[in-house]
C-alpha atoms as a PDB file:
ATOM      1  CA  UNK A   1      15.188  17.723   2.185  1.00  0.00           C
ATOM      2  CA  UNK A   2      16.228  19.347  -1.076  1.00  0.00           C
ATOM      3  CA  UNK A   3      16.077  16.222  -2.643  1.00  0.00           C
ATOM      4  CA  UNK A   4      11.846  16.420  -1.964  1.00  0.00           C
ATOM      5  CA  UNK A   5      11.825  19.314  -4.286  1.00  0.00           C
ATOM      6  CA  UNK A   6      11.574  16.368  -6.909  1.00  0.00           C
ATOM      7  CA  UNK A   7       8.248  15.821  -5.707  1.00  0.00           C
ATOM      8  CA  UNK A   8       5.795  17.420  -8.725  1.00  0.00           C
ATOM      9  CA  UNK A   9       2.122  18.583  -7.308  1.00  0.00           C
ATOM     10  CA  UNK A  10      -0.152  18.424  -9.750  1.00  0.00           C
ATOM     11  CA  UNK A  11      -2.051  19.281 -12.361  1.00  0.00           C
ATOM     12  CA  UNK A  12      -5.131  20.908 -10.656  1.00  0.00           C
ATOM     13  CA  UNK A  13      -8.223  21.817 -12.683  1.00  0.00           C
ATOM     14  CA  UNK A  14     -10.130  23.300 -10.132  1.00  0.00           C
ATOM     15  CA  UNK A  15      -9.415  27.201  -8.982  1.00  0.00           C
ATOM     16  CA  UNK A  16     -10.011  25.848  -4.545  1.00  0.00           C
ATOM     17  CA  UNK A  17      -6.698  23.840  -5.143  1.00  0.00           C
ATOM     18  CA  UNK A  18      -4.812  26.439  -7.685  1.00  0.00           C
ATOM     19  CA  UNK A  19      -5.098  28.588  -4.705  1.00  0.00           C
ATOM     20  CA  UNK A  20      -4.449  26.225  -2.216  1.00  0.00           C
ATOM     21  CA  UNK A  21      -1.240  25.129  -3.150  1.00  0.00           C
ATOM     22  CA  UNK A  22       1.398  27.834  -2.589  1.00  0.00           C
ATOM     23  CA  UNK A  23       5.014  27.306  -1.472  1.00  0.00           C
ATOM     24  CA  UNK A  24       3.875  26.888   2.449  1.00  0.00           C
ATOM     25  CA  UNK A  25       1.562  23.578   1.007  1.00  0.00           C
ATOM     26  CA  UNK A  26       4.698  22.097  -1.116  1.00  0.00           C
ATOM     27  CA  UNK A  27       6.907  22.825   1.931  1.00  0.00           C
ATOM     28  CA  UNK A  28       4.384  21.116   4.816  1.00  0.00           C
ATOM     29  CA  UNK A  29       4.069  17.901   1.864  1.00  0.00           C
ATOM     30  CA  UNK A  30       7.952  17.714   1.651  1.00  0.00           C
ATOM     31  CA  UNK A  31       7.827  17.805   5.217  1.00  0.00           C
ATOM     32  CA  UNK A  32       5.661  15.113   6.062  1.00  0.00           C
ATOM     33  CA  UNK A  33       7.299  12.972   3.626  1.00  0.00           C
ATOM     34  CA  UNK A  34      10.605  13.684   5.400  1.00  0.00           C
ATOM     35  CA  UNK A  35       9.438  12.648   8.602  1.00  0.00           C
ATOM     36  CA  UNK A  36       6.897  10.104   8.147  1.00  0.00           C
ATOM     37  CA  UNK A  37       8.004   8.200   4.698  1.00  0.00           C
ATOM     38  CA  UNK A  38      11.636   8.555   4.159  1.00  0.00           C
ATOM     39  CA  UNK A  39      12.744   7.029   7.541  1.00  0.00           C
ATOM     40  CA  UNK A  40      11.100   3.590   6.810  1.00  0.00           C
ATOM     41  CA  UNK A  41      13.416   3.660   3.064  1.00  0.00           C
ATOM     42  CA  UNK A  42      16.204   1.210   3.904  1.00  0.00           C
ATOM     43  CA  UNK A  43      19.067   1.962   0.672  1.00  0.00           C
ATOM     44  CA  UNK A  44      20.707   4.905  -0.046  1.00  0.00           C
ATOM     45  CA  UNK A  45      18.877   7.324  -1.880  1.00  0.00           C
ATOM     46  CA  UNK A  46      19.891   8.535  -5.682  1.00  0.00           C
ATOM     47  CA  UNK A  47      16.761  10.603  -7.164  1.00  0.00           C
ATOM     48  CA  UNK A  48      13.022  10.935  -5.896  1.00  0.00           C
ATOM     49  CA  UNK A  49      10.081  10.804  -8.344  1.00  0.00           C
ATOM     50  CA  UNK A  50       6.782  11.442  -6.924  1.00  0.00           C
ATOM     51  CA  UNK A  51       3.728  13.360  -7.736  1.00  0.00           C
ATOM     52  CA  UNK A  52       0.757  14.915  -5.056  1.00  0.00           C
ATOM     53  CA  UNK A  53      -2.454  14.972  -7.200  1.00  0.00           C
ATOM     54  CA  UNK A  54      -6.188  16.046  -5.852  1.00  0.00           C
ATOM     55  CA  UNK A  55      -8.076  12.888  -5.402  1.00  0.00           C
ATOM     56  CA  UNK A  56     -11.333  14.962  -6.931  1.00  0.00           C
ATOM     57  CA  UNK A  57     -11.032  17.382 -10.536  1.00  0.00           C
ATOM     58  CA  UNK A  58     -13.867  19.360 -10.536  1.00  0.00           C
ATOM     59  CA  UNK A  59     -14.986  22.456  -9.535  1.00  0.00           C
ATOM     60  CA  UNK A  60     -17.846  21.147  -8.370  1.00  0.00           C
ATOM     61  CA  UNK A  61     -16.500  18.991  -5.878  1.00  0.00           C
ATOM     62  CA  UNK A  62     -14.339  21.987  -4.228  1.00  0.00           C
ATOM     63  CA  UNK A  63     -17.451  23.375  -2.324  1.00  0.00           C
ATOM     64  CA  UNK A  64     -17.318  24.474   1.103  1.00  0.00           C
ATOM     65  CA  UNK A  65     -19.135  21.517   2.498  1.00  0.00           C
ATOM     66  CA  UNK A  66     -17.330  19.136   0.342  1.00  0.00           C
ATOM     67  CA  UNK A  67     -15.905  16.156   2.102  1.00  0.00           C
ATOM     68  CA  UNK A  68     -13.105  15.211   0.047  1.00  0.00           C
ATOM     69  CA  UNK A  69     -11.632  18.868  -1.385  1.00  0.00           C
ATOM     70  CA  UNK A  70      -8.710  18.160   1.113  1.00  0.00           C
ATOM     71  CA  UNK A  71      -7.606  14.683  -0.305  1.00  0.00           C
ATOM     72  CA  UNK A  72      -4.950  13.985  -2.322  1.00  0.00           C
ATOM     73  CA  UNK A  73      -3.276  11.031  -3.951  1.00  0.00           C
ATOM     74  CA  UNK A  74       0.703  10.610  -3.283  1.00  0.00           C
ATOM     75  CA  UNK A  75       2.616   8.030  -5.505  1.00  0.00           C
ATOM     76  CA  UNK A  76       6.256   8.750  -4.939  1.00  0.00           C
ATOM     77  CA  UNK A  77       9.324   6.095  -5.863  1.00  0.00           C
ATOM     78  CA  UNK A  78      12.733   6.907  -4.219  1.00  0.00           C
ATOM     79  CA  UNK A  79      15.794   5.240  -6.152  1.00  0.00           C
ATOM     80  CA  UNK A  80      18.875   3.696  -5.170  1.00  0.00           C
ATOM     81  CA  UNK A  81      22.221   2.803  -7.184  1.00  0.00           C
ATOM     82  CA  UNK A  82      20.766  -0.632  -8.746  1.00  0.00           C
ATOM     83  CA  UNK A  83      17.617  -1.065 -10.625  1.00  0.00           C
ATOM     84  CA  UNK A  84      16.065  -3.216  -7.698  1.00  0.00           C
ATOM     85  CA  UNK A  85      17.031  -1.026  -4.984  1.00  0.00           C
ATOM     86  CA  UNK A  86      13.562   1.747  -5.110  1.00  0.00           C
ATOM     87  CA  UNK A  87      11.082   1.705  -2.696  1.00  0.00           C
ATOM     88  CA  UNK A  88       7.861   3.266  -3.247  1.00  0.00           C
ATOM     89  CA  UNK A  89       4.504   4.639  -1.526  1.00  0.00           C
ATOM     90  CA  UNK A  90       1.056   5.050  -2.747  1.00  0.00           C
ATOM     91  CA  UNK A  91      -1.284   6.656  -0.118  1.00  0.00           C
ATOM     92  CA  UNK A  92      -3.840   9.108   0.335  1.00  0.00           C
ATOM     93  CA  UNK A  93      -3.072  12.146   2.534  1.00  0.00           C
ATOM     94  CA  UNK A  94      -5.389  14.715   4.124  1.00  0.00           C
ATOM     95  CA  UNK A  95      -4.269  18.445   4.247  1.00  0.00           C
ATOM     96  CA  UNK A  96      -5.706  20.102   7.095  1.00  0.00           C
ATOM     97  CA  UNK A  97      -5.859  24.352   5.789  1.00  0.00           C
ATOM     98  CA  UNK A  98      -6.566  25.273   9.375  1.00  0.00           C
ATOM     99  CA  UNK A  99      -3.016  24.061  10.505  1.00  0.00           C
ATOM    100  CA  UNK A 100      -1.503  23.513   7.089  1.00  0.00           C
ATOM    101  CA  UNK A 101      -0.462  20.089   8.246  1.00  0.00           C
ATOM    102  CA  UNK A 102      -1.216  16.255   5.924  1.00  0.00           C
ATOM    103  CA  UNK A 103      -2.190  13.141   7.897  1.00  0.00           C
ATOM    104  CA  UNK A 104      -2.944   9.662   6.089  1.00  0.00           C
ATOM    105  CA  UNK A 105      -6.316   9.456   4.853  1.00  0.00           C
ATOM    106  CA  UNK A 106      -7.852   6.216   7.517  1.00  0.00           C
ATOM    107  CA  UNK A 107      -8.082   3.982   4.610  1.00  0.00           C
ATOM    108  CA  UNK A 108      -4.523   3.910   3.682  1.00  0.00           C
ATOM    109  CA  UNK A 109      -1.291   3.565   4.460  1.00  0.00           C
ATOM    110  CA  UNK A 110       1.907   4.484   4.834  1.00  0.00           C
ATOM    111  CA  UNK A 111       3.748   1.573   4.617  1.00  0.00           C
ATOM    112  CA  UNK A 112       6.346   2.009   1.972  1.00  0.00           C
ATOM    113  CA  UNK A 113       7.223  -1.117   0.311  1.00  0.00           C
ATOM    114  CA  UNK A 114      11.367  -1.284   0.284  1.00  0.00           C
ATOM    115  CA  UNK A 115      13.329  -4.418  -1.565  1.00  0.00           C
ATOM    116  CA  UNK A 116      13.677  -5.899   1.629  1.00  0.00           C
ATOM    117  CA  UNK A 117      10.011  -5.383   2.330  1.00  0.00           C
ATOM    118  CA  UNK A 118       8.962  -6.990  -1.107  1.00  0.00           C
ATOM    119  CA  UNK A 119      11.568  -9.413  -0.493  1.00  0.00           C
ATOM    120  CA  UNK A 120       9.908 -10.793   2.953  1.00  0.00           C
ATOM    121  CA  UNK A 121       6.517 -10.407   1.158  1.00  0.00           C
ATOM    122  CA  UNK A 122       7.397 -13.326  -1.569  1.00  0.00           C
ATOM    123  CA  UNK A 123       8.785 -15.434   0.504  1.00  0.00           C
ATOM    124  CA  UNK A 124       5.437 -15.252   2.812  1.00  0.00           C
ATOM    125  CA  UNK A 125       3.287 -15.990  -0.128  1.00  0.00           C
ATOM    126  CA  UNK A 126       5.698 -18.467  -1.208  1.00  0.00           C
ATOM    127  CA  UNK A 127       5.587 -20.292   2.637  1.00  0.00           C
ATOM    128  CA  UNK A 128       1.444 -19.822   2.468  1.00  0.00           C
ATOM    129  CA  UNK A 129       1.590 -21.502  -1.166  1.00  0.00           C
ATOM    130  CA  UNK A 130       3.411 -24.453   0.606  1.00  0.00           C
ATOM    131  CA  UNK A 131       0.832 -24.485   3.099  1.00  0.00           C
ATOM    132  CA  UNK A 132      -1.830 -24.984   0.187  1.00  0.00           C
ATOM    133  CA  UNK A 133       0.215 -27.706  -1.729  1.00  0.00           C
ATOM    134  CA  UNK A 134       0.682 -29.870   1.299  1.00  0.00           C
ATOM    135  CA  UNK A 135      -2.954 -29.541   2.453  1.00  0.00           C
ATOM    136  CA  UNK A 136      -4.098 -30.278  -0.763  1.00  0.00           C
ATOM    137  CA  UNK A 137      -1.659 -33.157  -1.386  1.00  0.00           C
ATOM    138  CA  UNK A 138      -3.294 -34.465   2.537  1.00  0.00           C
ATOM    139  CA  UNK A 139       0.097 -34.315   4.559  1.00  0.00           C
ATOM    140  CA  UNK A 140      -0.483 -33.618   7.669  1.00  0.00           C
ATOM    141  CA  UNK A 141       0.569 -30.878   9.159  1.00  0.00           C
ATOM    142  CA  UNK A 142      -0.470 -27.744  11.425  1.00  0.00           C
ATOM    143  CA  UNK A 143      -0.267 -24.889   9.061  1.00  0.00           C
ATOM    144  CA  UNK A 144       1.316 -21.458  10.831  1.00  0.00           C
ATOM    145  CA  UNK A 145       0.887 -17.893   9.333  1.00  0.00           C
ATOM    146  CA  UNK A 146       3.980 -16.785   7.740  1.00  0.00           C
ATOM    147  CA  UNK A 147       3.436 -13.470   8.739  1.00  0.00           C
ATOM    148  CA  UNK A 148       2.812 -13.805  12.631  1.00  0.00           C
ATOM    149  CA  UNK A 149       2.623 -17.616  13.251  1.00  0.00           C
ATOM    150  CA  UNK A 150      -0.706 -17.746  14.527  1.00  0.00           C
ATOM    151  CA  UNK A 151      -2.440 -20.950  13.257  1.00  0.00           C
ATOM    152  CA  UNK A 152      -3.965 -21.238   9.680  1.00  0.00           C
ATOM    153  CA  UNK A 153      -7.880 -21.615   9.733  1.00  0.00           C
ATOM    154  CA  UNK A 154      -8.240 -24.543   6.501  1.00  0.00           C
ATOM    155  CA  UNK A 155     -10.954 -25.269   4.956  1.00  0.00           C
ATOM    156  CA  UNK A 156     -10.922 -28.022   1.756  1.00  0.00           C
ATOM    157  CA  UNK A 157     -13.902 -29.546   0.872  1.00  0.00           C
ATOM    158  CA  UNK A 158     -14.421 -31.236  -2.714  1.00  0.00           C
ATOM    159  CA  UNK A 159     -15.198 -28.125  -4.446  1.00  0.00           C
ATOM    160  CA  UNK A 160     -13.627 -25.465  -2.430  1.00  0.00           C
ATOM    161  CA  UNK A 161     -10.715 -24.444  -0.594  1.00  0.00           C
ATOM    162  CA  UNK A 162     -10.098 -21.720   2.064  1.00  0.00           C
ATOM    163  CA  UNK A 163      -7.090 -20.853   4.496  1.00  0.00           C
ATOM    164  CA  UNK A 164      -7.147 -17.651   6.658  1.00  0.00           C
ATOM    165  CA  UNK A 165      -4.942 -15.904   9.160  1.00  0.00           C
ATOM    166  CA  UNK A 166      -7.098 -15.716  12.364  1.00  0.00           C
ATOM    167  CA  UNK A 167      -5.096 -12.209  12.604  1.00  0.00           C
ATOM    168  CA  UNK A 168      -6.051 -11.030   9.163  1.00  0.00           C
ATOM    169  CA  UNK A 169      -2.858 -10.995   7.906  1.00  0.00           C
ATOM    170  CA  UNK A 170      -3.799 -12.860   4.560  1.00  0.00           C
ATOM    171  CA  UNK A 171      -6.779 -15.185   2.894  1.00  0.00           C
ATOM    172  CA  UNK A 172      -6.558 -17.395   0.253  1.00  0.00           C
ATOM    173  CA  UNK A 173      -9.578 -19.062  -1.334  1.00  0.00           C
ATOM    174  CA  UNK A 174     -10.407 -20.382  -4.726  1.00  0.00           C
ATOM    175  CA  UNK A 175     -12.652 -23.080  -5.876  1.00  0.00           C
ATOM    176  CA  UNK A 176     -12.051 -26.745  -7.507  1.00  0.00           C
ATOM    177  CA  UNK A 177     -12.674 -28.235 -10.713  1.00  0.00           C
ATOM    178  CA  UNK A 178     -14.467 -31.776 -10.496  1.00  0.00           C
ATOM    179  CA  UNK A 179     -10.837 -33.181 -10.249  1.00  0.00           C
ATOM    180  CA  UNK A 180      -9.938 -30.948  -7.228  1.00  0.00           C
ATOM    181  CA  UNK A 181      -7.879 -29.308  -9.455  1.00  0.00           C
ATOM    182  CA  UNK A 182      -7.891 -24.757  -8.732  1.00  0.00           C
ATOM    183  CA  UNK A 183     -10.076 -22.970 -10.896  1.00  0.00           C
ATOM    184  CA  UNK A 184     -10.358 -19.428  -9.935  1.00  0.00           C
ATOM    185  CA  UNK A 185     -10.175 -17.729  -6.312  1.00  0.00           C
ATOM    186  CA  UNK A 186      -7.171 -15.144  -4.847  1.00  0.00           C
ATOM    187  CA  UNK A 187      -4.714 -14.369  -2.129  1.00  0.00           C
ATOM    188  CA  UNK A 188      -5.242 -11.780  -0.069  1.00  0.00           C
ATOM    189  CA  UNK A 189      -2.443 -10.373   2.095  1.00  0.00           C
ATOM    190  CA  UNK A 190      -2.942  -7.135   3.852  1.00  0.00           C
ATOM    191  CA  UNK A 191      -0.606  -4.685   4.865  1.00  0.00           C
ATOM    192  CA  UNK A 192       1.492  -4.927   8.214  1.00  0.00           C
END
C-alpha cells in the first residue's frame, strides 16, 4: 500500500473538509482503493497518479444538513512498464465520518477500465458497427449483442435508424439524410 501514498487529496477551499481530512481520512481512501480498485488492475504496477477532490468548493455547501459535503471525486491512473499498459478509474466516493469508511456514490462506478478492458470494449463497438453496416446494406441476418448475446432490437426506417440491447448494454441511434446516408445520432454503451 505504500505505493497509494501517491494518491494527492486535494485542494479544499472550504474549512468542513480542511478539517476533515487528517491522516485517518488519507489512510481509510488508500484503503478502499487497495481493496476495492487495485484488485480489478490486470499489469504490473510502476507508479500511481491519482487525486481525491470534494465534489462541492464552497463553504456554503459544507452545512450540517448539506447532502453532498461527504462526496468526493476520485480520478486515479495506475501505470505499467509500456505506455499502453495504465488502467484508470473515475468515480465518485462517499465518506461516511461516523465510521470513517468511503462507499461508491450509486451513480457511479467502480469499474476500472484496464488495456484488456478497453481492448474488449473496441472490438464490441467494432462487432455492433458491423451489425449497423450489414443492416443498412439489407443482409439478412439476426443481429446478437456483442456484449451478452441477447438479440439486437433494429429499427431502420427511411429517415432513422435505431439498434438496442434488450439488456441495456448499449444503443445506437442516429438519423438519415434523404439518401439514407448517417447524419448525426450516438452510441451508447454502458458500463458492465
Amino acid at each position: 500500500m505504500t505505493a497509494l501514498h501517491a494518491l494527492k487529496f486535494g485542494p479544499f477551499s472550504t474549512v468542513y473538509h480542511e478539517q476533515l481530512v487528517t491522516d485517518a481520512f488519507k489512510e481509510s481512501a488508500r484503503r478502499f482503493v487497495a481493496t476495492k480498485i487495485l484488485p480489478q488492475v490486470d499489469h504490473d504496477i510502476i507508479e500511481i497518479d491519482g487525486t481525491l477532490t470534494p465534489r462541492v468548493t464552497d463553504d456554503l455547501n459544507c452545512g450540517p444538513n448539506s447532502a453532498v459535503k461527504n462526496c468526493f471525486k476520485l480520478d486515479i491512473r495506475f501505470f505499467g512498464q509500456n505506455a499502453t499498459d495504465y488502467s484508470e478509474l473515475k468515480a465518485e466516493l462517499w465518506y461516511r465520518p461516523d465510521s470513517g469508511t468511503f462507499q461508491v456514490a450509486t451513480r457511479s462506478s467502480l469499474y476500472v477500465w484496464t488495456p484488456s478492458r478497453r481492448e474488449e470494449r473496441l472490438s464490441q463497438k467494432a462487432a455492433i458497427q458491423r451489425i449497423v453496416d450489414s443492416v443498412l446494406q439489407h443482409e439478412p441476418s439476426t443481429a446478437v449483442c456483442p456484449v451478452c448475446f441477447a438479440n439486437v432490437s433494429l429499427t431502420s426506417t427511411p429517415d432513422y435508424f435505431h439498434a438496442a440491447c434488450p439488456n441495456k448494454c448499449f444503443r445506437y441511434n442516429f438519423e438519415k439524410d434523404k439518401n439514407g446516408r448517417r447524419l448525426h445520432g450516438r452510441l451508447s454503451m454502458f458500463l458492465p
